[in-house]
Protein backbone atom coordinates (compact mmCIF):
# COMPACT_ATOMS: atom_id res chain seq x y z
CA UNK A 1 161.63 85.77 171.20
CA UNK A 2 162.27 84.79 167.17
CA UNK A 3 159.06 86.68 166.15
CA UNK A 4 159.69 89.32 168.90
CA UNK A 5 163.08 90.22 167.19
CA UNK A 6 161.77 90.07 163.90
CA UNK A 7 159.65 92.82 164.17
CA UNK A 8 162.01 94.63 165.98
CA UNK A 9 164.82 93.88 163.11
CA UNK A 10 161.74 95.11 160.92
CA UNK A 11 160.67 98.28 162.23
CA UNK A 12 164.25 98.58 162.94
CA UNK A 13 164.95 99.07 159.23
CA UNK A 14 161.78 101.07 158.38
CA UNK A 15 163.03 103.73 160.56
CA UNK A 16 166.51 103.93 160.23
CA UNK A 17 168.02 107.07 158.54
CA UNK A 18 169.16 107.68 155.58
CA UNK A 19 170.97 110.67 153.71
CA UNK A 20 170.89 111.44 150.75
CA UNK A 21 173.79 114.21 149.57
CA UNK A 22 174.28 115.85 146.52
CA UNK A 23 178.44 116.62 145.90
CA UNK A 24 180.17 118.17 143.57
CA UNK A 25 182.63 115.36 141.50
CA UNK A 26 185.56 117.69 141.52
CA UNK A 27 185.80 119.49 144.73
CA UNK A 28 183.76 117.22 146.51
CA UNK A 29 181.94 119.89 147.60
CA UNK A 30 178.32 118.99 149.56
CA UNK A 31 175.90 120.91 147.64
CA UNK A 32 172.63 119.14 148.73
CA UNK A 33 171.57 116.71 151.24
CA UNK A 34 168.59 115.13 152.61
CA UNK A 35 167.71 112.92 155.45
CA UNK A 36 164.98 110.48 155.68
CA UNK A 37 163.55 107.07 156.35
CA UNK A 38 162.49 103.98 154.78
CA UNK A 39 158.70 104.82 155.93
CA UNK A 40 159.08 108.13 155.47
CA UNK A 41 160.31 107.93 151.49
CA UNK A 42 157.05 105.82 151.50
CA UNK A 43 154.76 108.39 152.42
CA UNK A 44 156.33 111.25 150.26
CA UNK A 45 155.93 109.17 147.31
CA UNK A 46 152.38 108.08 148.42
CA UNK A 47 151.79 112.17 149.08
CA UNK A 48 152.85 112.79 145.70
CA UNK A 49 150.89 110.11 143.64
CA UNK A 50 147.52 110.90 145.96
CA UNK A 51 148.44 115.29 144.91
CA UNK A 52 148.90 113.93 141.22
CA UNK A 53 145.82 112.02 140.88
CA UNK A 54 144.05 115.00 142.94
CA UNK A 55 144.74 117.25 140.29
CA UNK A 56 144.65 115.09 136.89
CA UNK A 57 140.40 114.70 138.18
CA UNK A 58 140.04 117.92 138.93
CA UNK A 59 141.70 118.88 135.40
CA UNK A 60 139.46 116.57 133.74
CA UNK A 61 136.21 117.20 135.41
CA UNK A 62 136.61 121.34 135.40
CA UNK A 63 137.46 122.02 132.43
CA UNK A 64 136.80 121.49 128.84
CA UNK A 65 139.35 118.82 128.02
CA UNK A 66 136.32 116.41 129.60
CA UNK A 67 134.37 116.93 126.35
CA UNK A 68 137.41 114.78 124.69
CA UNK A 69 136.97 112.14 126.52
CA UNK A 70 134.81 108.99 125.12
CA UNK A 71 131.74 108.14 127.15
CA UNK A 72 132.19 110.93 129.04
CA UNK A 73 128.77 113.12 130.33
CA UNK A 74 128.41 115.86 128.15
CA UNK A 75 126.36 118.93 128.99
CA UNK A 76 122.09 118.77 129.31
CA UNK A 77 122.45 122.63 126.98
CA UNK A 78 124.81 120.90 124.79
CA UNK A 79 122.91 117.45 124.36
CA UNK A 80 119.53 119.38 123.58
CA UNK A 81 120.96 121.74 120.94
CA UNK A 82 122.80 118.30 119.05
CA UNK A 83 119.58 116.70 119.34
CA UNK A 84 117.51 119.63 117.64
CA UNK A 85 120.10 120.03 115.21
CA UNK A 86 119.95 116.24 113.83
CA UNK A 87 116.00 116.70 114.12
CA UNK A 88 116.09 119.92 111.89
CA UNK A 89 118.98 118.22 109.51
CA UNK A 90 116.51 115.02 109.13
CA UNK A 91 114.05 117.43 107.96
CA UNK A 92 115.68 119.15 105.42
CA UNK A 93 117.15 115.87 104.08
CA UNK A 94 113.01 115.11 104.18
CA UNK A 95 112.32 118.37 102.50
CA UNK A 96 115.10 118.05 100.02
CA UNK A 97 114.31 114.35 98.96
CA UNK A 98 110.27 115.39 98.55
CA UNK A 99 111.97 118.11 96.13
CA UNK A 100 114.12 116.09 94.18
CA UNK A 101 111.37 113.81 93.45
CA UNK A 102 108.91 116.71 92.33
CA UNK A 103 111.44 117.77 89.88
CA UNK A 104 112.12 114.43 88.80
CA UNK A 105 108.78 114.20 88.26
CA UNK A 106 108.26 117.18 86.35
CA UNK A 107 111.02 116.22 84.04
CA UNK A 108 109.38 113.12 83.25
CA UNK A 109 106.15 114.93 82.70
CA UNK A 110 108.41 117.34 80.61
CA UNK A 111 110.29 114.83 78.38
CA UNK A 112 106.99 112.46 78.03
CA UNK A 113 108.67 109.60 80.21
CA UNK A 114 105.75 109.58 82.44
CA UNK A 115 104.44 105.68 83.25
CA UNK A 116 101.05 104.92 83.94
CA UNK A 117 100.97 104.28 88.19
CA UNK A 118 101.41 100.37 89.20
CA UNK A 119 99.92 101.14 92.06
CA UNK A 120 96.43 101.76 91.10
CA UNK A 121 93.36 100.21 92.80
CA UNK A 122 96.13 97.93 95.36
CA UNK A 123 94.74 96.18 97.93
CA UNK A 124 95.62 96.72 101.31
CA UNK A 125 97.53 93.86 102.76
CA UNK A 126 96.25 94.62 106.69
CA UNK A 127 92.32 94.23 106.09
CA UNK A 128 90.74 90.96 105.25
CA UNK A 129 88.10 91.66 102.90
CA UNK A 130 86.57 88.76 102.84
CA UNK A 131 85.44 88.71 106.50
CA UNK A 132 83.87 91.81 105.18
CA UNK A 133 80.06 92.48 104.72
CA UNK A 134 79.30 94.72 101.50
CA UNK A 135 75.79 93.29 101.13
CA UNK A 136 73.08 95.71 102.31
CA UNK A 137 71.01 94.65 105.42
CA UNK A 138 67.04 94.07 106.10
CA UNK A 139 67.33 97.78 107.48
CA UNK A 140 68.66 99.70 104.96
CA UNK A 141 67.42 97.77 102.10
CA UNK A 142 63.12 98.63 103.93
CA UNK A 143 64.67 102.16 104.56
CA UNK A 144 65.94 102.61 100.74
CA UNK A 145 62.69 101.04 99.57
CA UNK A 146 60.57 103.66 101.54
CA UNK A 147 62.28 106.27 100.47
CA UNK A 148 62.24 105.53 96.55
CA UNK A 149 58.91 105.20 97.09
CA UNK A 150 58.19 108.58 98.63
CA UNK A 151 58.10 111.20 95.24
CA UNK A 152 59.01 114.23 97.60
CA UNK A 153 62.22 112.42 98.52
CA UNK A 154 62.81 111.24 95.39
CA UNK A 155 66.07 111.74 93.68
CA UNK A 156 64.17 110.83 90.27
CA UNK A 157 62.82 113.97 90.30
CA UNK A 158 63.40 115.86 87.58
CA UNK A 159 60.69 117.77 85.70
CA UNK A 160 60.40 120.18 88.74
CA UNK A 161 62.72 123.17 87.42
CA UNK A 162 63.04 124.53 91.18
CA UNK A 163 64.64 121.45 91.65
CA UNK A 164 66.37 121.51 88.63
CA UNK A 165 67.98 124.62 90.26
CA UNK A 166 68.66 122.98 92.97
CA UNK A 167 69.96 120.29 95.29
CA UNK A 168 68.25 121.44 99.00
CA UNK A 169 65.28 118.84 97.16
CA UNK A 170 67.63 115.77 97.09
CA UNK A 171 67.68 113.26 100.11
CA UNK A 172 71.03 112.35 100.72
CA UNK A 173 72.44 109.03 102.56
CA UNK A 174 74.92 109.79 104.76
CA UNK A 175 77.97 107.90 103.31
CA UNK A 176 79.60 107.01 106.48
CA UNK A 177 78.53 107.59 110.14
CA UNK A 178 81.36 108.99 112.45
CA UNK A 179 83.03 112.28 113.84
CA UNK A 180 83.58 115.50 111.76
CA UNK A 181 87.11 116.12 112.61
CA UNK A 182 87.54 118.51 109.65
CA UNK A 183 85.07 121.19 107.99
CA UNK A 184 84.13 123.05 104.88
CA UNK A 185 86.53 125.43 104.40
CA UNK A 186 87.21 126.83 100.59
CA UNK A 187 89.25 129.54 101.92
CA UNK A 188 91.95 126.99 103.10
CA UNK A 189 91.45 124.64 99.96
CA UNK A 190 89.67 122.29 101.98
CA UNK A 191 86.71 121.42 99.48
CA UNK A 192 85.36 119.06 101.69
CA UNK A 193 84.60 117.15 104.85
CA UNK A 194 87.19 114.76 106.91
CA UNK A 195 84.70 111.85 108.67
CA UNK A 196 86.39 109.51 111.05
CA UNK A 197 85.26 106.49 111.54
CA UNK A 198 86.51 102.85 112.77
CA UNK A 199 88.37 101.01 110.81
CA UNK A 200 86.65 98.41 107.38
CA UNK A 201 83.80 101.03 107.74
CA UNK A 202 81.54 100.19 103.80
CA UNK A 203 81.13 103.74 102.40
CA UNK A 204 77.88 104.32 100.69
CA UNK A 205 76.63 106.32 97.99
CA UNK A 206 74.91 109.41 98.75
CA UNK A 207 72.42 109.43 95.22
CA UNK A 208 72.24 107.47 92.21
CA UNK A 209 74.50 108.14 90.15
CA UNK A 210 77.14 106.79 87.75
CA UNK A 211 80.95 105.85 88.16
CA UNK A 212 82.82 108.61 86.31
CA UNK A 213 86.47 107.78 88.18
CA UNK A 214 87.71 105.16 89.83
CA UNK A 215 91.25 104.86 90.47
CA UNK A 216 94.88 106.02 92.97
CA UNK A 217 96.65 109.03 93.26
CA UNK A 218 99.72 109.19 95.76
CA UNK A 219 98.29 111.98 97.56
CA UNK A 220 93.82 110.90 98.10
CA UNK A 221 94.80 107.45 97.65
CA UNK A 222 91.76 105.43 96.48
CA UNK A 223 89.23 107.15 95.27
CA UNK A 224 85.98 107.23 93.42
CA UNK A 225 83.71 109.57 91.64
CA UNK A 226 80.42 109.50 91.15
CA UNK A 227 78.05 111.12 88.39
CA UNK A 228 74.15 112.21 89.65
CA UNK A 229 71.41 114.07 88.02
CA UNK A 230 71.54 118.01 87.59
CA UNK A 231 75.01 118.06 87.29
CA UNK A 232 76.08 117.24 91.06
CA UNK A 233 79.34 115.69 91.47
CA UNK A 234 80.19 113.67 94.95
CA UNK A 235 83.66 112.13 95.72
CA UNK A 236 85.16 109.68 97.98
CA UNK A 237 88.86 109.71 99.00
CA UNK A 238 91.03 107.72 101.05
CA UNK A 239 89.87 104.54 100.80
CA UNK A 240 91.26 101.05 101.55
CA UNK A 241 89.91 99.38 98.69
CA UNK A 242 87.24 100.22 95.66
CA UNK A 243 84.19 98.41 95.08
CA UNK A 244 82.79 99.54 91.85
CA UNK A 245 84.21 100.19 88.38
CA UNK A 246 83.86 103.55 85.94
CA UNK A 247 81.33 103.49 83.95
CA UNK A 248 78.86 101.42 86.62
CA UNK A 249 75.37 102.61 87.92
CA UNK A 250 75.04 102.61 91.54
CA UNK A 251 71.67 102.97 93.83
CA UNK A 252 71.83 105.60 96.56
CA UNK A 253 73.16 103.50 99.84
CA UNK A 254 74.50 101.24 97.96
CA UNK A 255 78.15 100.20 99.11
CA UNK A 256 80.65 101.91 96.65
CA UNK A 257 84.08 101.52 99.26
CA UNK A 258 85.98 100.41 102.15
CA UNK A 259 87.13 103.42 104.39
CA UNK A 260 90.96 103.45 105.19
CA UNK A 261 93.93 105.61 105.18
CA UNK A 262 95.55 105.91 101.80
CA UNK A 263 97.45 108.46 100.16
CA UNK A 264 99.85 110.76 101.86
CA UNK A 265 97.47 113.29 103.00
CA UNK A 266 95.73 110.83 105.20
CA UNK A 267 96.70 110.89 108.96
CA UNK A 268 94.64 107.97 110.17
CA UNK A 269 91.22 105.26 108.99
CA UNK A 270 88.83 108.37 107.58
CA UNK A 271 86.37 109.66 104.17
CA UNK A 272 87.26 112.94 102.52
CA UNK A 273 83.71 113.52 101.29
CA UNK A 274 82.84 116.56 98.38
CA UNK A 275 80.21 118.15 96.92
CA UNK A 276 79.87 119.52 93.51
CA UNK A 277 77.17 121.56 92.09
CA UNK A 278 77.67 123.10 88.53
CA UNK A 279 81.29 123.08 89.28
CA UNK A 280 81.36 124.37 92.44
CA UNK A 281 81.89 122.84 95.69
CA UNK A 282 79.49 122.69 98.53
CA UNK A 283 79.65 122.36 102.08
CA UNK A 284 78.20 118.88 102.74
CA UNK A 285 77.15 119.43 106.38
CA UNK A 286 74.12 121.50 104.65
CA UNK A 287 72.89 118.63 103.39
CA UNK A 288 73.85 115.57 105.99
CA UNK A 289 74.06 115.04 109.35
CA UNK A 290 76.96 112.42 109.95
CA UNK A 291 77.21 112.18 113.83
């Protein structure tokens, strides 16, 4: 009976009217009133809150003040066109550093502050050269031996003036087996041929000849140069590491160089190979096959 009149004494209270008037303090005058219950009060206010919450969310997710917000989505347009503009401002920053340091350079060259480069004939820290094999093998060594002794293939040939007028006479050794993955081409500058091949490849000499340069620039990296009879020219670039000194005689197949991927015009582990003939370059492929 306790518990029974407890919630009766409860509910009793939650639903018992109330009003609520508004008077005027002078005249006493009703001006407003309103009647309601405990439970009801609770639901108006609960009403309210749930409208006001309603529409805050809506405000926020519908319109732009949701770009304000931290952490908040933003739009797939609106993320792609930030994240082409910071790609196009990190390459002007690129393109304006590359500049600054030309000039820089050219002032230098200007005002005879020019150093000689430190980083000339570096080794590269990735390769282990001494795991690698420069000496020549049974093969090549019986191969360069029947060659030299063949006079039709010989690149000692010199009294012949048609071959004095010529290099189609020579027998070249392919410097480096592997894939062609750039031509001849001296309309686009490109006085040479790009050979890919794997990585700690030995490079080889394609005549005898003589060591006219051996040394670094920033942009071919290592490379060498070599001197050979009637005034033919061949050079080596992007290489890892340099094997022979100027001023050194080398045998045709001999190993001259380490193939790598020096020098900022190198994209990957290949030879930029060139011709020269009377000071003029020559497509190589006319002479080799390096496949």
């Amino acid at each position: 009976m306790d518990e029974k009149k407890k919630r009766g004494g409860f509910w009793e209270r939650v639903l018992n009217r109330y009003r609520l008037v508004v008077m005027n303090d002078d005249t006493f005058e009703e001006k407003f009133s309103l009647r309601l219950t405990p439970l009801g009060l609770f639901i108006l206010l609960a009403s309210i809150s749930i409208l006001m919450i309603t529409l805050v969310i809506s405000v926020i997710a519908f319109t732009p003040i949701r770009e304000y917000i931290p952490g908040y989505a933003q739009d797939a347009d609106l993320k792609e066109k930030l994240i082409s503009l910071q790609g196009k401002a990190d390459s002007l920053e690129y393109s304006l550093a590359e500049k600054s340091m030309y000039l820089e350079n050219i002032r230098l060259v200007l005002s005879g502050e020019i150093t000689a480069d430190t980083l000339l004939n570096t080794k590269d820290s990735t390769i282990r050269y001494s795991d690698l094999r420069v000496t020549p093998s049974k093969e090549d060594s019986a191969l360069r031996k029947q060659i030299e002794q063949e006079d039709k293939y010989s690149v000692k040939i010199g009294q012949d003036k048609n071959v004095r007028n010529s290099i189609a006479g020579f027998f070249f050794f392919t410097p480096v087996k592997g894939m062609v993955t750039a031509s001849f081409s001296a309309g686009e500058r490109h006085f040479g041929v790009d050979i890919a091949a794997s990585e700690n490849e030995a490079i080889k000499a394609t005549l005898d000849g003589t060591v006219v340069f051996s040394g670094w620039s920033s942009e071919t990296g290592h490379v060498i140069q070599l001197q050979h009879n009637n005034n033919l020219i061949s050079v080596y670039k992007h290489n890892s590491k340099i094997l022979k000194k100027e001023g050194q005689y080398v045998k045709a197949g001999e190993v001259i160089a380490i193939i790598g991927n020096s020098g900022e015009h190198s994209t990957g582990p290949h030879l930029h190979f060139e011709l020269w003939y009377n000071g003029t370059a020559v497509d190589p492929q006319d002479y080799m096959v390096f496949k």
